[in-house]
C-alpha atoms as a PDB file:
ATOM      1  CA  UNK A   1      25.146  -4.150  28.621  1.00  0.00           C
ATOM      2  CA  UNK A   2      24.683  -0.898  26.601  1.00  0.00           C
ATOM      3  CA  UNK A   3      26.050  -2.459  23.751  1.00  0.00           C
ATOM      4  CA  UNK A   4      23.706  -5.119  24.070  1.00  0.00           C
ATOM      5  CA  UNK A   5      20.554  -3.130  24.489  1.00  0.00           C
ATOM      6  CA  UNK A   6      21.583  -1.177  21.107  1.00  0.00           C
ATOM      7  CA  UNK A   7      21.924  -4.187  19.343  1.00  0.00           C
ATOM      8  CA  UNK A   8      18.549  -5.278  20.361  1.00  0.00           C
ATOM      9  CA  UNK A   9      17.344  -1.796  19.459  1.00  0.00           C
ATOM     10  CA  UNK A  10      18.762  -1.725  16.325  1.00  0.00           C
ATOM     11  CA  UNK A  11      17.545  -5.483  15.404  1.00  0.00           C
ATOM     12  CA  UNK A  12      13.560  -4.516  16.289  1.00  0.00           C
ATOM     13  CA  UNK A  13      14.104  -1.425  14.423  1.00  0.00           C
ATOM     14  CA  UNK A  14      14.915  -2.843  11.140  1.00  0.00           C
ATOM     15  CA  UNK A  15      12.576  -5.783  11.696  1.00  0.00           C
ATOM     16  CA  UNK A  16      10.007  -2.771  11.919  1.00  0.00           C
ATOM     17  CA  UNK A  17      10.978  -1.250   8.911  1.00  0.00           C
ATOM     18  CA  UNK A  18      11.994  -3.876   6.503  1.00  0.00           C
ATOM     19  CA  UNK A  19      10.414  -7.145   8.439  1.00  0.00           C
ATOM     20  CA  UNK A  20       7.070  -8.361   9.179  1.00  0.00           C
ATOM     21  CA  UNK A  21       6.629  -9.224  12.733  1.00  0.00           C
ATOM     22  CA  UNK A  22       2.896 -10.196  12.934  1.00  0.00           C
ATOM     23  CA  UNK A  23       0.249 -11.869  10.823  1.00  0.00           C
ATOM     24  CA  UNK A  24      -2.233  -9.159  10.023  1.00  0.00           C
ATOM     25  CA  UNK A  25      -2.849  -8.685   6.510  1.00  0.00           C
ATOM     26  CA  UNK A  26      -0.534  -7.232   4.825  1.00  0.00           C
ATOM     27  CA  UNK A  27      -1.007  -7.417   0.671  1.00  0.00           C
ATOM     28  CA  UNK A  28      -4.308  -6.508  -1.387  1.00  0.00           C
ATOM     29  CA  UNK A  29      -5.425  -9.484  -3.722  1.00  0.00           C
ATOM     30  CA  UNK A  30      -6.974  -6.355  -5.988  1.00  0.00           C
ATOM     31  CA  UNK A  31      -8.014  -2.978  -6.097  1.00  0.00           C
ATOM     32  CA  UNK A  32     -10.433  -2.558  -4.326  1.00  0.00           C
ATOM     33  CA  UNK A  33      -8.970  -3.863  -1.158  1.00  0.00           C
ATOM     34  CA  UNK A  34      -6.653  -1.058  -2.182  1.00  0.00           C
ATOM     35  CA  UNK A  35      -9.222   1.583  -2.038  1.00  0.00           C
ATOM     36  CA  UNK A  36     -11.175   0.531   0.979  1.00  0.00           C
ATOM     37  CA  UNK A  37      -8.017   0.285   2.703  1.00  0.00           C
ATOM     38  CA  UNK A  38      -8.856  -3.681   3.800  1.00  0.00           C
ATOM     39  CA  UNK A  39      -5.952  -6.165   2.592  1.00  0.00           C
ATOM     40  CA  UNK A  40      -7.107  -9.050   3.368  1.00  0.00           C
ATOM     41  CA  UNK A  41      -3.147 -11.561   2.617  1.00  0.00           C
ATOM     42  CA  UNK A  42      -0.789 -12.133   4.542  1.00  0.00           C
ATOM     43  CA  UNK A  43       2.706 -12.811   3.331  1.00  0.00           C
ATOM     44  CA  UNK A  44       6.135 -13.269   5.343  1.00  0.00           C
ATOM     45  CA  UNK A  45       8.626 -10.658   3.392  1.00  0.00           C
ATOM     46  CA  UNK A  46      11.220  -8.075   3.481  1.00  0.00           C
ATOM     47  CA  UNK A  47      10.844  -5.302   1.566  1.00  0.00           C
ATOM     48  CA  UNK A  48      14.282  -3.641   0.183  1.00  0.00           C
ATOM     49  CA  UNK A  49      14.809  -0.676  -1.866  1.00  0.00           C
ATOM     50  CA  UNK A  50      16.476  -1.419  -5.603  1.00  0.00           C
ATOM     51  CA  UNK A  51      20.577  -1.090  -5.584  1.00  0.00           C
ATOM     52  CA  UNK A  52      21.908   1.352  -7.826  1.00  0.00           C
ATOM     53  CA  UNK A  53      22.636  -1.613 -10.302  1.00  0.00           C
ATOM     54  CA  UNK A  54      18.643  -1.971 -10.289  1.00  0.00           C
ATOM     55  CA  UNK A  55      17.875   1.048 -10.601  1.00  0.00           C
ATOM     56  CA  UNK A  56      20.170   1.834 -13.609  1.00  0.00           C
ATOM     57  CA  UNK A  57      19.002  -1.473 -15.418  1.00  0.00           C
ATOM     58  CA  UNK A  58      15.253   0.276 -14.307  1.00  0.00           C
ATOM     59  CA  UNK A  59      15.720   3.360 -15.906  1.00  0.00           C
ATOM     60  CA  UNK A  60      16.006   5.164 -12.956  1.00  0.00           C
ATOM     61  CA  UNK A  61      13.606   4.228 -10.849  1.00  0.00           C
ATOM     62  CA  UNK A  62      14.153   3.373  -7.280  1.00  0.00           C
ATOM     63  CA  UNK A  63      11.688   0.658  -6.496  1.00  0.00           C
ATOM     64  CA  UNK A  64      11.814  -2.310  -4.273  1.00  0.00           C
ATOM     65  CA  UNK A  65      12.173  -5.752  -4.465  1.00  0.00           C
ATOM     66  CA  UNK A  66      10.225  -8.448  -1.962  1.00  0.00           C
ATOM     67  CA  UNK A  67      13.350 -10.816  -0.589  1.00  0.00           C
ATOM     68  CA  UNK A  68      13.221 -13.643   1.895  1.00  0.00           C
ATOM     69  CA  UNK A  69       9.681 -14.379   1.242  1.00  0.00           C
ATOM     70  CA  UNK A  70       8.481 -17.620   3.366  1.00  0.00           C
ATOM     71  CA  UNK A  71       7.718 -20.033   2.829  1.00  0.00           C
ATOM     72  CA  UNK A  72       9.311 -19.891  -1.007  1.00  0.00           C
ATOM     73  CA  UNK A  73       6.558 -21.628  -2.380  1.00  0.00           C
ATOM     74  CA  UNK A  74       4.854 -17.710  -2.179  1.00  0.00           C
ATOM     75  CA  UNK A  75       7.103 -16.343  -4.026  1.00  0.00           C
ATOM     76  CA  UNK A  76       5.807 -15.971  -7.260  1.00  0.00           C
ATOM     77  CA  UNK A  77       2.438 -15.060  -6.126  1.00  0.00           C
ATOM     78  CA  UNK A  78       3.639 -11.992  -3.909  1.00  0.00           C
ATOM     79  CA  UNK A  79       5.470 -11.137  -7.204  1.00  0.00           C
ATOM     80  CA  UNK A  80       3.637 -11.072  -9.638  1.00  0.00           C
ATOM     81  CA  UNK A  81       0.064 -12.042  -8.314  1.00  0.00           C
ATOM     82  CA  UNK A  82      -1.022 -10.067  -6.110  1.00  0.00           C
ATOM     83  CA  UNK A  83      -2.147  -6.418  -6.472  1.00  0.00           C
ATOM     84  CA  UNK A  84      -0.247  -4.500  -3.624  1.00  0.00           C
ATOM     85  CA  UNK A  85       1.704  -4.448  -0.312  1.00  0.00           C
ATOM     86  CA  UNK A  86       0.894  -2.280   2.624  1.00  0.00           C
ATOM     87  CA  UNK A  87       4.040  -2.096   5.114  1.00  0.00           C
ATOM     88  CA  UNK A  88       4.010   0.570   8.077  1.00  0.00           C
ATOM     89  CA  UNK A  89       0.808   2.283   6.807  1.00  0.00           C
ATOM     90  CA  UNK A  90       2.619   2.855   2.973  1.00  0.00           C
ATOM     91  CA  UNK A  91       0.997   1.351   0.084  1.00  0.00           C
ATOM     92  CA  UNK A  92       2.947  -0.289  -2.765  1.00  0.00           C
ATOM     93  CA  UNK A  93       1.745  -1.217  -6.052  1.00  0.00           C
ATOM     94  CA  UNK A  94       2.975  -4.205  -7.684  1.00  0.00           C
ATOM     95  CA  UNK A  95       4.490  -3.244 -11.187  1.00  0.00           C
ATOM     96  CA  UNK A  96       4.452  -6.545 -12.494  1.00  0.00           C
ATOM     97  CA  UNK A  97       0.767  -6.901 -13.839  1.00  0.00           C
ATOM     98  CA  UNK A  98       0.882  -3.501 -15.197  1.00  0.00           C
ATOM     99  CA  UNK A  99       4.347  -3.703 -16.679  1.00  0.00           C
ATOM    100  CA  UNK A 100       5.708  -7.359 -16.476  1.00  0.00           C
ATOM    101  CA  UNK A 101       8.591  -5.663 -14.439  1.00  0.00           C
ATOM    102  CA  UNK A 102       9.206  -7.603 -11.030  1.00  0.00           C
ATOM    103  CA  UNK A 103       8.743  -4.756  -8.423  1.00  0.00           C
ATOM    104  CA  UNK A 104       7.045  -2.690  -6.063  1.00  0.00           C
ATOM    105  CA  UNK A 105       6.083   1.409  -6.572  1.00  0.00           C
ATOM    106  CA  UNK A 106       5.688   3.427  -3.821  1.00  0.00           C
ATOM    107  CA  UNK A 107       2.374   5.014  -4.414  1.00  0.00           C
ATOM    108  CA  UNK A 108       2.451   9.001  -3.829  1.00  0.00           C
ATOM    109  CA  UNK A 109      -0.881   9.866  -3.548  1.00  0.00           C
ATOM    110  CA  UNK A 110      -3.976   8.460  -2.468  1.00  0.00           C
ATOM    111  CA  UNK A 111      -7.266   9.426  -3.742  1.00  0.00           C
ATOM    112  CA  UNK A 112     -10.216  10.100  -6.463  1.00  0.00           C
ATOM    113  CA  UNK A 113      -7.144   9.690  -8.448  1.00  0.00           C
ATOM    114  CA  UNK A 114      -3.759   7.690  -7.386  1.00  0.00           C
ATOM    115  CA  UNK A 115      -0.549   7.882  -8.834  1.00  0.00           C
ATOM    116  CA  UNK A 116       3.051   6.783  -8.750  1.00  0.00           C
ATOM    117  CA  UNK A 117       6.586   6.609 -10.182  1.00  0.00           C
ATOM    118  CA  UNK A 118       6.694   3.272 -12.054  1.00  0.00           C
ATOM    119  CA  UNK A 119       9.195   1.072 -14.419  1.00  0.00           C
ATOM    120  CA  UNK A 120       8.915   1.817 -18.327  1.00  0.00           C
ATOM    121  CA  UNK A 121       7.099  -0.598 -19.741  1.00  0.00           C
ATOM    122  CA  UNK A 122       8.804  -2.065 -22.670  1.00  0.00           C
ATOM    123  CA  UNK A 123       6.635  -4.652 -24.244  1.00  0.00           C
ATOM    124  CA  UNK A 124       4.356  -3.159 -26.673  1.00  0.00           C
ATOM    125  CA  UNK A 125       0.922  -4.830 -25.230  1.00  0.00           C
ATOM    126  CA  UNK A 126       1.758  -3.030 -22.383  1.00  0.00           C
ATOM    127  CA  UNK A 127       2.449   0.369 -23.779  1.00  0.00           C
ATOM    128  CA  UNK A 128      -0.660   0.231 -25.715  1.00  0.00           C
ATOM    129  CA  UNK A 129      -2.584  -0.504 -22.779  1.00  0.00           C
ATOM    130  CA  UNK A 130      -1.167   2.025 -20.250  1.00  0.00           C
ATOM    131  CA  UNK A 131      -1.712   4.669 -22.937  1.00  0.00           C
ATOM    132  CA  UNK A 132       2.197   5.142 -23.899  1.00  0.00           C
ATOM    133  CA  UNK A 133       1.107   4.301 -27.467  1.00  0.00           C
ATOM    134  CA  UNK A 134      -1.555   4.697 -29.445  1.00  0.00           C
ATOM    135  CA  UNK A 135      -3.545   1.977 -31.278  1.00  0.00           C
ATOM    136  CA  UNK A 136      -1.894   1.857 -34.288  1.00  0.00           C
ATOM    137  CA  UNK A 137       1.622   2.925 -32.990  1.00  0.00           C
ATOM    138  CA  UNK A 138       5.016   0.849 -32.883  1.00  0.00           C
ATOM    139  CA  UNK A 139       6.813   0.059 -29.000  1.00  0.00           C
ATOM    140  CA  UNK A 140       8.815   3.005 -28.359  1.00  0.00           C
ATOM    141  CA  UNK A 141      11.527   3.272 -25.993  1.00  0.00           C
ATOM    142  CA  UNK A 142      10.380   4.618 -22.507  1.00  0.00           C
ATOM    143  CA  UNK A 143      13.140   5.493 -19.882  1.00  0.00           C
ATOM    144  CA  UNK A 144      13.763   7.448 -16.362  1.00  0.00           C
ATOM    145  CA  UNK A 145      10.829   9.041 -14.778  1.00  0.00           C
ATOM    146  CA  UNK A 146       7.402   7.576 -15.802  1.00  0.00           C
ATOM    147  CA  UNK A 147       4.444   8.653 -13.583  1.00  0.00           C
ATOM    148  CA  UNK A 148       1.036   6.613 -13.496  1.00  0.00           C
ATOM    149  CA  UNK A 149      -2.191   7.439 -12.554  1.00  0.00           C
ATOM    150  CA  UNK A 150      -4.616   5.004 -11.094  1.00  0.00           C
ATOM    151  CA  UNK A 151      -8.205   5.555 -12.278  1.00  0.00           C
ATOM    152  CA  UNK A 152     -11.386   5.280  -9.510  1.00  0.00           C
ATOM    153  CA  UNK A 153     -11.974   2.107 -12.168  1.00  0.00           C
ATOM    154  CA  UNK A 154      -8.571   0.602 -11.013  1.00  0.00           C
ATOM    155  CA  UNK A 155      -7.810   0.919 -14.634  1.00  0.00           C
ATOM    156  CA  UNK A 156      -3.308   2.404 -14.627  1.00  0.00           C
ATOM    157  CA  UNK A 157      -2.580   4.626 -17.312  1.00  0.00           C
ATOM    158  CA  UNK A 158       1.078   6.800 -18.189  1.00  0.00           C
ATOM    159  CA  UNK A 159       0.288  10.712 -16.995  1.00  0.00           C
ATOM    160  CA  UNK A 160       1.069  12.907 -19.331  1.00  0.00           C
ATOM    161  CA  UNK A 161      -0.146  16.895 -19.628  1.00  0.00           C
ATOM    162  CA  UNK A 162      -2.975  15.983 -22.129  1.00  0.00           C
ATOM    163  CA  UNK A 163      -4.474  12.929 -20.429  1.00  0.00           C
ATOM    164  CA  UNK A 164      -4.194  15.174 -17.008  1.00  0.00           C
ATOM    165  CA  UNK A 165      -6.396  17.716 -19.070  1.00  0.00           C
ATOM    166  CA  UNK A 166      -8.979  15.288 -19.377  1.00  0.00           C
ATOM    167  CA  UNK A 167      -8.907  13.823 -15.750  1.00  0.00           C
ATOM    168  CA  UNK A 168      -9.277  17.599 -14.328  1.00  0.00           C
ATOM    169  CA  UNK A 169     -11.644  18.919 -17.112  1.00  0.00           C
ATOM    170  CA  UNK A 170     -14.927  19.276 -15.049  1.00  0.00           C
ATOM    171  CA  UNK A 171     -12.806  21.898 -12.702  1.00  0.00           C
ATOM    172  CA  UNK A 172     -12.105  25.108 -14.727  1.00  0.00           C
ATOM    173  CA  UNK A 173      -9.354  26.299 -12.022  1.00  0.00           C
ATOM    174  CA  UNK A 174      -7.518  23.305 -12.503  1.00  0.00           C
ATOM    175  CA  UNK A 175      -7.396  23.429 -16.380  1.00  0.00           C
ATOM    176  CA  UNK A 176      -6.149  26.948 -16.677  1.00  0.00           C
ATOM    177  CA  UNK A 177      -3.754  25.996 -13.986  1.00  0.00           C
ATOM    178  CA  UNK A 178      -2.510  23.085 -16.163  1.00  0.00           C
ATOM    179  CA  UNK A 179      -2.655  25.295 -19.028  1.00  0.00           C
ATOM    180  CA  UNK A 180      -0.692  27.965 -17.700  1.00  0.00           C
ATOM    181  CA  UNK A 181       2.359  26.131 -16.490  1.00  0.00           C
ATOM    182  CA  UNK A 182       3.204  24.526 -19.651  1.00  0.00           C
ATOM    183  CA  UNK A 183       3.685  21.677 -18.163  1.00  0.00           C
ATOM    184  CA  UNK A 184       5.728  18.527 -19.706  1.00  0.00           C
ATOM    185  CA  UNK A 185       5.804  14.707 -19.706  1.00  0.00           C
ATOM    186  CA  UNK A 186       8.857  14.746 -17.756  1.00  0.00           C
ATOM    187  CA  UNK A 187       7.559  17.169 -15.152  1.00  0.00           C
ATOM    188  CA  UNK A 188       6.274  14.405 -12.923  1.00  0.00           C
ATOM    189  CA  UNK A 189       6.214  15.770  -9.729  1.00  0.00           C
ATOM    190  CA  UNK A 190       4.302  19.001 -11.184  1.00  0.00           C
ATOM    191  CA  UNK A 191       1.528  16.516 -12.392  1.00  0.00           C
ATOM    192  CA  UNK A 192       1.314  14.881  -8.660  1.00  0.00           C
ATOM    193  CA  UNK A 193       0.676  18.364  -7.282  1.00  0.00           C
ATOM    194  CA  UNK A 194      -1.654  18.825  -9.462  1.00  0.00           C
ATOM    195  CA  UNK A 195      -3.649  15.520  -9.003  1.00  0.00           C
ATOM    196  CA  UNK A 196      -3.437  15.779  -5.422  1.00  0.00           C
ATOM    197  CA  UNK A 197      -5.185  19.435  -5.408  1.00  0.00           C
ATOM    198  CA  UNK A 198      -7.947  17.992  -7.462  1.00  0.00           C
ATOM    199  CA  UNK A 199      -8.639  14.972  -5.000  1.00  0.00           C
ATOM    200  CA  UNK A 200      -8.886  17.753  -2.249  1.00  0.00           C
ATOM    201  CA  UNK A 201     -12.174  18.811  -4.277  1.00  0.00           C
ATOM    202  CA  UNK A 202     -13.251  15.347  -4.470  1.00  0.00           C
ATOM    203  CA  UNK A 203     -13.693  15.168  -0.927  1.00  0.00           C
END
């Protein structure tokens, strides 16, 4: 009997986590579904983090994948259609319309600004629009850690110390901060920190 009811705990408990188990809305169509916190799809999904096969042929990142999606006829739309995932009150961006990567980002932070860990984009449409290159510059090779900011325009863009200059500049704390701590491209998590004490004035 005990080994019965732990079974049956264990079953709900990774239904809960991984599963979906009702039909409330689950997946934003766009943005600003996303920012008014209303997803208004429903999709039947699990969502499972990357193995470390993934995540080396990633570049490090350890994203998730949507598996077991019903019926299968969804499946390309949850992947690369739609623009995010809500599961147990955490939202997850879809990386594929940004980066033509199939996969879900765990998104950090939440407001004025967002922002994420996210796949290297490798095409070079892509780096030119997510600010990795400049106009006239070739593809470049982009690996590991690459942190995105999501603009209140919806627009995504790579965050790196200058462009996190500009999207603080109008709070002179915050730039000598920034200026201060030398901070670097790889420094991701130092960015976040940052980002997340200037949506606090935002409020």
């Amino acid at each position: 009997m005990k080994k019965l009811i732990s079974v049956t705990l264990f079953v709900t408990l990774m239904t809960t986590l991984f599963g979906q188990t009702t039909n409330d809305p689950n997946s934003y169509s766009n943005f600003s579904e996303y920012e008014n916190n209303t997803p208004s799809l429903f999709f039947d999904f699990q969502l499972k983090e990357r193995t470390g096969g993934d995540i080396f042929m990633t570049g490090g990142i350890s994203n998730h994948r949507v598996k077991n999606v019903k019926p299968k006829t969804e499946t390309q739309k949850i992947e690369k259609e739609v623009w995010g995932i809500r599961i147990n009150g955490v939202d997850y961006i879809n990386s594929y319309p940004y980066s033509k990567i199939v996969g879900y980002n765990k998104i950090e932070g939440k407001g004025y600004y967002s922002y994420f860990i996210g796949e290297p984009a490798r095409a070079e449409k892509e780096q030119r629009e997510l600010g990795i290159i400049g106009p006239n510059d070739k593809q470049i090779g982009v690996c590991c850690k690459t942190a995105y900011v999501i603009l209140p325009t919806g627009k995504i863009l790579h965050l790196n110390p200058t462009l996190l200059l500009e999207l603080c500049k109008d709070n002179e704390d915050i730039v000598e901060t920034i200026r201060k701590s030398n901070i670097k491209t790889e420094d991701v998590y130092k960015m976040f920190e940052i980002l997340k004490d200037y949506n606090l004035t935002k409020k």
